[in-house]
Protein backbone atom coordinates (compact mmCIF):
# COMPACT_ATOMS: atom_id res chain seq x y z
CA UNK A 1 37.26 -118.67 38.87
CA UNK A 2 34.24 -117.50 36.94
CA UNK A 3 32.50 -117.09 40.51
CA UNK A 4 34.85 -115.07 41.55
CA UNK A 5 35.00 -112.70 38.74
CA UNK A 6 31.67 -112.46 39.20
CA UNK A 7 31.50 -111.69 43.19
CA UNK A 8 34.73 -109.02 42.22
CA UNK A 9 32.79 -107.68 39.70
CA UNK A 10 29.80 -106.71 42.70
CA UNK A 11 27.57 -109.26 40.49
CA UNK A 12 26.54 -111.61 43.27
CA UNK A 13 23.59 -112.38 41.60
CA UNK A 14 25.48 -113.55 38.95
CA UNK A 15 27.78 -115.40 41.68
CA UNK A 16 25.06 -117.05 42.82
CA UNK A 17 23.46 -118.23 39.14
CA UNK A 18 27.02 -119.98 38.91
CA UNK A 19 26.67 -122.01 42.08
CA UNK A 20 22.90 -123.23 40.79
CA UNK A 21 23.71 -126.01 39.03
CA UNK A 22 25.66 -127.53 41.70
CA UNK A 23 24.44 -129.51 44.71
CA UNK A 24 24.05 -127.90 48.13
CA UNK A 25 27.13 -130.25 49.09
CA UNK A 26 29.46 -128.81 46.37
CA UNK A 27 27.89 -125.01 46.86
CA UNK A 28 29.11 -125.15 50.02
CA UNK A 29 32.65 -126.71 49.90
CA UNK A 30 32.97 -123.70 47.17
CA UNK A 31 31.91 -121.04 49.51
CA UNK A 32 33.96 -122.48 52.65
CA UNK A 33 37.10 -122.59 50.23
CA UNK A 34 36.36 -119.30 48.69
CA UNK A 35 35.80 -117.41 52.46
CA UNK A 36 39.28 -119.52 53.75
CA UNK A 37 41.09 -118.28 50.66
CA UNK A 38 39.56 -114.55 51.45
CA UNK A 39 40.70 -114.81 54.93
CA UNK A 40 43.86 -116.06 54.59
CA UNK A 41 45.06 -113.48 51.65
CA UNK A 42 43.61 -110.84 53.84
CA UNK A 43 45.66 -112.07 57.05
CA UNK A 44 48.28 -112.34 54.93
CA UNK A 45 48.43 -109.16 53.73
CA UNK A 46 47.52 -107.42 57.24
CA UNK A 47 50.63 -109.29 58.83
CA UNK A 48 53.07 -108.32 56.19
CA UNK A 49 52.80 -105.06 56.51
CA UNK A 50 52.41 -105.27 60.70
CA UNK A 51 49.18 -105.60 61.41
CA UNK A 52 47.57 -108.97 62.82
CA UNK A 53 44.94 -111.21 62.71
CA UNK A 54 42.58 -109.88 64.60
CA UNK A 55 42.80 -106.32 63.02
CA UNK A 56 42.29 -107.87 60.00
CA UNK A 57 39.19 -109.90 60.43
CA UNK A 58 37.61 -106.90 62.00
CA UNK A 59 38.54 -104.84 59.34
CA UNK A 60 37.26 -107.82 56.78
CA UNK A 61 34.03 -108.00 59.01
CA UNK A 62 33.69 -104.31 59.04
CA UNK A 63 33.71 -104.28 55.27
CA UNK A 64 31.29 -106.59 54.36
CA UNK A 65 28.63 -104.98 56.61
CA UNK A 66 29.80 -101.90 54.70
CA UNK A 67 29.06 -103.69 51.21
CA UNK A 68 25.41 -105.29 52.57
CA UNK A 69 24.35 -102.56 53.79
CA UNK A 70 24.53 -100.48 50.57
CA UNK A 71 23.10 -103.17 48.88
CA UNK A 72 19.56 -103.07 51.08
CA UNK A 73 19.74 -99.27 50.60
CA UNK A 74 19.94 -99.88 46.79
């Protein structure tokens, strides 16, 4: 939970300091079940109020390149 706070909070570096102490097995399982969770809330959401899948992932995708690229302007 604490990672996420973080990562919601726009800290990633502090994300990231989280995941340090773990092995590069368990780092991973974390992100893979973080991103599923991600995508399925956002799916969820996008279908509930009529919108599908794809839409959303696009959308998803479209905001993340969004978020990076403000942080290599910063």
């Amino acid at each position: 939970m604490a990672i996420v706070a973080a990562a919601l909070a726009d800290d990633g570096e502090g994300a990231a300091a989280l995941l340090e102490p773990l092995e590069m097995r368990d780092a991973c399982r974390v992100a893979v079940r973080l991103a599923a969770m991600a995508a399925h809330a956002l799916v969820t959401v996008a279908e509930e109020s009529g919108g599908g899948r794809e839409e959303a992932l696009a959308h998803w995708q479209e905001c993340i390149i969004a978020h990076e690229s403000r942080r290599i302007e910063e």
